[in-house]
Protein backbone atom coordinates (compact mmCIF):
# COMPACT_ATOMS: atom_id res chain seq x y z
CA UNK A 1 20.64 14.75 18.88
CA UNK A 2 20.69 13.09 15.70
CA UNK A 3 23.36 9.96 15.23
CA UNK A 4 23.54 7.26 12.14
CA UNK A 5 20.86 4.99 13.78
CA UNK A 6 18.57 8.39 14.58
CA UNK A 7 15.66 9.18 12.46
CA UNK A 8 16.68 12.73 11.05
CA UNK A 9 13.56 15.32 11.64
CA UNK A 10 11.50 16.03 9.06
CA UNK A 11 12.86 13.07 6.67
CA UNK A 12 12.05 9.52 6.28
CA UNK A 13 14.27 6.98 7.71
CA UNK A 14 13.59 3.10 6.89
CA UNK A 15 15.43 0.65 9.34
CA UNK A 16 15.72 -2.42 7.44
CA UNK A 17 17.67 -5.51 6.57
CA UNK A 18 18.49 -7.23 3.31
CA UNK A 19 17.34 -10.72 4.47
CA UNK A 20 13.58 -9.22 4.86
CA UNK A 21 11.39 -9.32 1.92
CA UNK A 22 9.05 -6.60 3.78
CA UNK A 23 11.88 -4.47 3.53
CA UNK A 24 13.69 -4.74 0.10
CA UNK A 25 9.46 -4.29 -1.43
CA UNK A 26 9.34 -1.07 0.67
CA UNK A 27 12.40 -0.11 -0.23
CA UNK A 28 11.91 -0.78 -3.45
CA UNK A 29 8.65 0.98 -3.64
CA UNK A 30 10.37 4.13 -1.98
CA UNK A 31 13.18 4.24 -5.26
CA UNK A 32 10.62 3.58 -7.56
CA UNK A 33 8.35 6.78 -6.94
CA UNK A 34 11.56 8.49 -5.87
CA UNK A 35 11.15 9.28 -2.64
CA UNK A 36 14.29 10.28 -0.60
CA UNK A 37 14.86 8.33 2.44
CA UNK A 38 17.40 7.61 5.33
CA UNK A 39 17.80 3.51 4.69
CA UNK A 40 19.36 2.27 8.31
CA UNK A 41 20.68 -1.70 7.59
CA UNK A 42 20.07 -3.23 10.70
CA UNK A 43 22.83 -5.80 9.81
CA UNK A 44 25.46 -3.36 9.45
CA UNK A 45 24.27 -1.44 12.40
CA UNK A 46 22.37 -3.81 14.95
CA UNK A 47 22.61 -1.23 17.51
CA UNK A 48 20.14 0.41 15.28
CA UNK A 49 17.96 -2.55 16.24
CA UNK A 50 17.10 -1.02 19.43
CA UNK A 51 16.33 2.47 18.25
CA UNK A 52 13.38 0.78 15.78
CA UNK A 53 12.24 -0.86 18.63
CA UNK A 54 11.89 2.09 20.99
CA UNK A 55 10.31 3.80 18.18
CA UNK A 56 7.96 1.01 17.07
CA UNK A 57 7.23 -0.99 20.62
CA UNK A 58 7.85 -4.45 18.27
CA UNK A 59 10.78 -6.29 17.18
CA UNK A 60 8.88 -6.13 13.82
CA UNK A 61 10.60 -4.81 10.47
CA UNK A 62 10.78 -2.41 7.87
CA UNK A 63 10.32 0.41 9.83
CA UNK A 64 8.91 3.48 8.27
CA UNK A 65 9.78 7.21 10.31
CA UNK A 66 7.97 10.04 8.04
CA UNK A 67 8.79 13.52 8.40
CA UNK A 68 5.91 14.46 10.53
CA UNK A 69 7.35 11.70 13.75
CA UNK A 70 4.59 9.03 12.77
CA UNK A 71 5.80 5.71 11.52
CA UNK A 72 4.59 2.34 10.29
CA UNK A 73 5.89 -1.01 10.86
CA UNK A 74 5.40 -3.74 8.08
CA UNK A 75 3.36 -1.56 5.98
CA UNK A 76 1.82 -2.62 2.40
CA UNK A 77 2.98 -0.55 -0.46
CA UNK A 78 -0.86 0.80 -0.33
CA UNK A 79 -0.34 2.23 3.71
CA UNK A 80 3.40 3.62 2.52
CA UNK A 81 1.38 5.06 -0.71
CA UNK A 82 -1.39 6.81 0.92
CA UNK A 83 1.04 8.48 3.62
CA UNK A 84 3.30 9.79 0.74
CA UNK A 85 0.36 11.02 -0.63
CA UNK A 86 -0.98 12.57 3.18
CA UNK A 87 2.42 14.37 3.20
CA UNK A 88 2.38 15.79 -0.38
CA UNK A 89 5.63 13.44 -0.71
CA UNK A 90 3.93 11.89 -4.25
């Protein structure tokens, strides 16, 4: 069942919040080699919170989900890069 703080399968979702400079990079990063993407503002939606925890096991954010279930948590542009390029995304 998919919801508004859900990954959706076979996309990538970011959980995120504008406070976090991880986050507005990544983010950035994803517009700039436009990449489509779920963004989920965990200030907006703090139940959200919990569903990047559950997915991640930290507390940690950004938040990656990539269409094939794996994820990363505080990755550099070059780990978000070379998954893109693993999925034929870029």
């Amino acid at each position: 069942m998919t919801s508004a703080t859900q990954p959706e399968s076979g996309k990538i979702t970011m959980f995120g919040a504008e406070w976090c400079r991880d986050c507005r990079r990544t983010k950035a990063q994803l517009d700039e080699l436009g990449v489509a993407y779920t963004y989920i503002d965990l200030e907006a939606e703090p139940a959200a919170a919990e569903v990047a925890k559950d997915i991640s096991g930290r507390t940690n954010i950004p938040v990656v989900v990539y269409p094939d279930a794996s994820h990363h948590v505080e990755p550099s542009n070059a780990d978000v890069a070379a998954k893109l390029r693993e999925l034929s995304l870029i």
